[in-house]
Protein backbone atom coordinates (compact mmCIF):
# COMPACT_ATOMS: atom_id res chain seq x y z
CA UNK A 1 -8.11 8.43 9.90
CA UNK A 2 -10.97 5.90 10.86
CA UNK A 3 -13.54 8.48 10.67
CA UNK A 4 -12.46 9.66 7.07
CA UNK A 5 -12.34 6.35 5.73
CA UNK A 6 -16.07 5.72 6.92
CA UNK A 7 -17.24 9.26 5.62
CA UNK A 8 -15.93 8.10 2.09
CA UNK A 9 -17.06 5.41 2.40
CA UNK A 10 -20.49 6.89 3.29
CA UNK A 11 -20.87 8.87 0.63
CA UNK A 12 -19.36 6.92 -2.29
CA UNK A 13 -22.78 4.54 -1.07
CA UNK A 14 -25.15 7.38 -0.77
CA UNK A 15 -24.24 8.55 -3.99
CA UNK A 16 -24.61 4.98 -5.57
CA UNK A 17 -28.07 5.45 -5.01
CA UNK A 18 -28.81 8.15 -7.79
CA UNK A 19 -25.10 7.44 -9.85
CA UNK A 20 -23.32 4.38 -10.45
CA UNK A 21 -19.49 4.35 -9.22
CA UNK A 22 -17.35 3.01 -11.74
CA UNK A 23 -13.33 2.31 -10.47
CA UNK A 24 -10.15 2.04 -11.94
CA UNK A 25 -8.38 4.44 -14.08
CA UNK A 26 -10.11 5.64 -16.75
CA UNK A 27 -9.41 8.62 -19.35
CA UNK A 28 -11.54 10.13 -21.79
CA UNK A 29 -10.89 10.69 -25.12
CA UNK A 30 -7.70 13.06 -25.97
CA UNK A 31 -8.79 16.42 -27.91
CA UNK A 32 -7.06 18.25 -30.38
CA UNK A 33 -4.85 20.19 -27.69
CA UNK A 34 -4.01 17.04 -26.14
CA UNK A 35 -6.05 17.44 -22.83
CA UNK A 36 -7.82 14.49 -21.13
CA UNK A 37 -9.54 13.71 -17.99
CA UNK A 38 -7.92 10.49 -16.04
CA UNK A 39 -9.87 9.48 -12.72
CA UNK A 40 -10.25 6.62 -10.75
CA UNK A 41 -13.23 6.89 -9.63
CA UNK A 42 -15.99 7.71 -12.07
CA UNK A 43 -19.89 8.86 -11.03
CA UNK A 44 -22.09 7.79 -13.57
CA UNK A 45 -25.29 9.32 -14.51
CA UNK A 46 -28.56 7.39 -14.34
CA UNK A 47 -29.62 9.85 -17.32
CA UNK A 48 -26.92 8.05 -19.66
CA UNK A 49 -26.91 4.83 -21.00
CA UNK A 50 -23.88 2.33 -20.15
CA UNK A 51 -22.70 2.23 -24.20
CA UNK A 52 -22.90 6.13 -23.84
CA UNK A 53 -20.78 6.15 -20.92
CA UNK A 54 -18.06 3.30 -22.34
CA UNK A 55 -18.06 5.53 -25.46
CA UNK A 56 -16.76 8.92 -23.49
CA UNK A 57 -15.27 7.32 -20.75
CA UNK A 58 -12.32 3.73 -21.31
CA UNK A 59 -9.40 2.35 -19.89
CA UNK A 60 -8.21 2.19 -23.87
CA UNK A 61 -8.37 6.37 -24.31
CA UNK A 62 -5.60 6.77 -21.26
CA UNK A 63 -2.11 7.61 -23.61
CA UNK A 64 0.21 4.80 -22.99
CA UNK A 65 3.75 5.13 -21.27
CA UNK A 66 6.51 5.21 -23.62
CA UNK A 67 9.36 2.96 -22.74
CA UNK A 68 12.44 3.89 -21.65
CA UNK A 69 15.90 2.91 -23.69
């Protein structure tokens, strides 16, 4: 279990090199038949800008839980 943790570790720092790691759950935006991506951990591309990014990817696009009566 020790050596997983430090290969994940590993790479989620090797990759922060070239990307930036975002966490937390996330969602894109929901299409018209009703799919979205949710993640909690996000790879961002040095090729995009950060208002790019915030504008495909935001804790505010994940549907909400509707409450139970």
């Amino acid at each position: 279990m020790k050596n997983i943790l430090i290969i994940v570790m590993s790479s989620l720092i090797l990759v922060n090199c070239t990307s930036k790691v975002t966490l937390g759950p996330k969602c894109t935006k929901v299409s018209d038949a009703g799919s979205y991506e949710k993640s909690y951990i996000w790879l961002k591309s040095s090729l995009i800008s950060d208002k790019e990014f915030k504008d495909r990817v935001s804790a505010d696009y994940c549907p909400k839980k509707a409450k139970k009566s």
